[in-house]
C-alpha atoms as a PDB file:
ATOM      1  CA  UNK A   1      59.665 -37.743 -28.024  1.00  0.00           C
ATOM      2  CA  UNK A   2      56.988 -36.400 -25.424  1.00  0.00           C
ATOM      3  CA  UNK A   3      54.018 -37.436 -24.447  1.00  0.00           C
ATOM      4  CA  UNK A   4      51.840 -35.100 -27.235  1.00  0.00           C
ATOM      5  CA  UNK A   5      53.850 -36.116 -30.299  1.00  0.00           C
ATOM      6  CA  UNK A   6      52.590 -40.383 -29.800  1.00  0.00           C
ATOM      7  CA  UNK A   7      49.542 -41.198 -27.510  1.00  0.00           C
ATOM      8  CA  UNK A   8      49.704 -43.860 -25.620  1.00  0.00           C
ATOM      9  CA  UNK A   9      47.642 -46.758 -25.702  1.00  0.00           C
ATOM     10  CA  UNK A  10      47.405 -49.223 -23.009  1.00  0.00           C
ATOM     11  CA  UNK A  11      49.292 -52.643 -23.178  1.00  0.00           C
ATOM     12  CA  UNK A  12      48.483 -54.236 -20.116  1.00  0.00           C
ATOM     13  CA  UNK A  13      46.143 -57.180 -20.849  1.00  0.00           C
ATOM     14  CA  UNK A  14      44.832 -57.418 -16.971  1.00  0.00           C
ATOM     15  CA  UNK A  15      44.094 -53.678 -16.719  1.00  0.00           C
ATOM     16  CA  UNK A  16      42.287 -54.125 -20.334  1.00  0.00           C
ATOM     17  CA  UNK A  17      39.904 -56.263 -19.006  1.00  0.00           C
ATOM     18  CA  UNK A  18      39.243 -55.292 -15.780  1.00  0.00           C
ATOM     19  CA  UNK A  19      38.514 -51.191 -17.082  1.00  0.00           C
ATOM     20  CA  UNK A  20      36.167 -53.475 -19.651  1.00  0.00           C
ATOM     21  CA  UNK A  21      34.288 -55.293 -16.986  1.00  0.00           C
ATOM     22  CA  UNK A  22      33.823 -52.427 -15.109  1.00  0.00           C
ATOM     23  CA  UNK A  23      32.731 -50.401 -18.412  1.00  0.00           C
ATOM     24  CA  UNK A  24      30.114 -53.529 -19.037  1.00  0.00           C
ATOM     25  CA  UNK A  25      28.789 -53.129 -15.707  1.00  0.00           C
ATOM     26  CA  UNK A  26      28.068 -49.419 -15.981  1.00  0.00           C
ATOM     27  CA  UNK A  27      26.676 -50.071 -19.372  1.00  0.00           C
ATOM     28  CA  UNK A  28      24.245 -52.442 -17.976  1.00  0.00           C
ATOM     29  CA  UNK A  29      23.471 -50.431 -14.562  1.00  0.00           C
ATOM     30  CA  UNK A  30      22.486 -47.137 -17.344  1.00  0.00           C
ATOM     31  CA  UNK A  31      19.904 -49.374 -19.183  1.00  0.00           C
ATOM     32  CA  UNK A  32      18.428 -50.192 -15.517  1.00  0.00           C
ATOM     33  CA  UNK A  33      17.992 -46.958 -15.077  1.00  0.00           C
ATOM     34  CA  UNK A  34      16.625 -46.288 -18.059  1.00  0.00           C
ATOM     35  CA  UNK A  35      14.049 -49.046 -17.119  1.00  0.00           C
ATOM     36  CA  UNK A  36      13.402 -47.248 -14.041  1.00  0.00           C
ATOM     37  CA  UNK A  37      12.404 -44.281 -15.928  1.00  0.00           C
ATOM     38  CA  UNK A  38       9.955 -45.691 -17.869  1.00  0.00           C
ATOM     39  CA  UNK A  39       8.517 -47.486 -15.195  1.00  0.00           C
ATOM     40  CA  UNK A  40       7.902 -44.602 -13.095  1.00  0.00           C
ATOM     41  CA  UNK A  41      10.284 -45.370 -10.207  1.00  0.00           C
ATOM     42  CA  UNK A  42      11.002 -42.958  -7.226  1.00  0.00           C
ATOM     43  CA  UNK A  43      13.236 -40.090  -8.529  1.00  0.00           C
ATOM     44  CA  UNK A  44      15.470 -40.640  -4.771  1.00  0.00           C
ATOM     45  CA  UNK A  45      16.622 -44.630  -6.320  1.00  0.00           C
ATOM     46  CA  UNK A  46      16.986 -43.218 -10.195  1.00  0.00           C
ATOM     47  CA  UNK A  47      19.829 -40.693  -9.159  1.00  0.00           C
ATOM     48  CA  UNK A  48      21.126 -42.996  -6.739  1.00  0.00           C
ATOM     49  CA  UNK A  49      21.398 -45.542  -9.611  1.00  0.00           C
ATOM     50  CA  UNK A  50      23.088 -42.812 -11.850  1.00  0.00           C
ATOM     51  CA  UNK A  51      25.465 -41.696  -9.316  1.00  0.00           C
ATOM     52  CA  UNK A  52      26.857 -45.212  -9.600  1.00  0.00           C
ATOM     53  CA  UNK A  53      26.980 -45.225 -13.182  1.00  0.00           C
ATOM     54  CA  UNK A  54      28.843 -42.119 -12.618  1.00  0.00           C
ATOM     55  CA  UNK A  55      31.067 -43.743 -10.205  1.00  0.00           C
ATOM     56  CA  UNK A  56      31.757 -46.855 -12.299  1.00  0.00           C
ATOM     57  CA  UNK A  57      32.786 -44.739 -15.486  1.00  0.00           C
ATOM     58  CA  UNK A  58      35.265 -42.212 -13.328  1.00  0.00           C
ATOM     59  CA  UNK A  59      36.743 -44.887 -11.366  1.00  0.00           C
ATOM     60  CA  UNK A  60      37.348 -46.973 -14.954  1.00  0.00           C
ATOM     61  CA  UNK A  61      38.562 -43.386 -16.679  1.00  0.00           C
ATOM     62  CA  UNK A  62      40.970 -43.165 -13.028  1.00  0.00           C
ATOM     63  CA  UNK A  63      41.663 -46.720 -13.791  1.00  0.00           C
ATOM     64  CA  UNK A  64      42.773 -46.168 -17.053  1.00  0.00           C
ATOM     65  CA  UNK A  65      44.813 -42.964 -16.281  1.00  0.00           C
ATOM     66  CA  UNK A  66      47.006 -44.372 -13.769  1.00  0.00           C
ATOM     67  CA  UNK A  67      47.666 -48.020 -15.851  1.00  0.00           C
ATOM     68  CA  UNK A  68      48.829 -45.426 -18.474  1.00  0.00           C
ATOM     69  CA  UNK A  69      50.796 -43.639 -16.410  1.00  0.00           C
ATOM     70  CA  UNK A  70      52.592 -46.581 -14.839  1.00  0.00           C
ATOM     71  CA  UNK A  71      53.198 -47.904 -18.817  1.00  0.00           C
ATOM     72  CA  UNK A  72      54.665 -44.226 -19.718  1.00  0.00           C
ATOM     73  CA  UNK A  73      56.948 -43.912 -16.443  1.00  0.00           C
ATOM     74  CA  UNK A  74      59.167 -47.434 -17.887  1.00  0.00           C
ATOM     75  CA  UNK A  75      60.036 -45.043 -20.918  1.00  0.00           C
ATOM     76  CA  UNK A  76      63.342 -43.629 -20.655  1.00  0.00           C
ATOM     77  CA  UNK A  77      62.444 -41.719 -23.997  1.00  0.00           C
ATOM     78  CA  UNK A  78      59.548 -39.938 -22.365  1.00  0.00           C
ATOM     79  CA  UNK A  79      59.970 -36.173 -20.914  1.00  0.00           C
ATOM     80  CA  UNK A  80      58.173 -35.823 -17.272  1.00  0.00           C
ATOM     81  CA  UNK A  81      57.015 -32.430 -17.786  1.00  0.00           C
ATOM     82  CA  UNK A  82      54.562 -32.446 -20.381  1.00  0.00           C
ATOM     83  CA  UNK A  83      53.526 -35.773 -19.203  1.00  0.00           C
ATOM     84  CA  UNK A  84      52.901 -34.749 -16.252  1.00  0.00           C
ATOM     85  CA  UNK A  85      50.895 -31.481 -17.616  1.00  0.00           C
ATOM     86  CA  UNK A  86      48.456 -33.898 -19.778  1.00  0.00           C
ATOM     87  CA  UNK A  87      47.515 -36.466 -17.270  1.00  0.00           C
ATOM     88  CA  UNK A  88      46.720 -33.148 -15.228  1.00  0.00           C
ATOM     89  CA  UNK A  89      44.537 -32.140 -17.634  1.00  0.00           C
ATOM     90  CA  UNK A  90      42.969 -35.818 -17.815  1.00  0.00           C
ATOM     91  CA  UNK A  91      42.221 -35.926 -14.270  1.00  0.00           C
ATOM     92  CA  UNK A  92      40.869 -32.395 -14.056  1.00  0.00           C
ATOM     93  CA  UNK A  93      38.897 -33.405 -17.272  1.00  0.00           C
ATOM     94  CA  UNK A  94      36.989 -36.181 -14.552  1.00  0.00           C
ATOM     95  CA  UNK A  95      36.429 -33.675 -11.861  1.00  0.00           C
END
């Protein structure tokens, strides 16, 4: 079995919930600046509010990648190379 033929999903409970809060938080930070945008706010503090957004999403997607990683690395059944080639392509899918 390799990595392609059965995605993974994540099992670990802790990393679950923290990827969630984080998630939560971005959610909420977007519909500030949202707000912002309606009420006319300097453009410098809207992008400065979406580059954390941005931040908060890619370091929960990072998050996310390497709690999978650490779950797929425990199984013995699992072929490095093409694991190795898709989380590649995940990261470089963030850049």
């Amino acid at each position: 079995m390799t990595l392609f033929d059965a995605p993974h999903t994540l099992q670990d409970e802790d990393q679950i919930a923290s990827i969630t809060k984080r998630l939560k938080r971005a959610h909420g930070q977007l519909g500030g600046v949202v707000r912002m945008l309606e009420e006319g706010s300097s453009c410098e503090d809207i992008v400065i509010q979406m580059a954390a957004v941005g931040k908060a999403i890619n370091t929960a997607a990072f998050t996310l990648i390497s709690a999978s990683l650490k779950e797929r690395l425990v199984d013995p059944d699992i072929e490095s190379g093409p694991m190795t080639e898709k989380l590649q392509k995940l990261f470089l899918s963030l850049a």
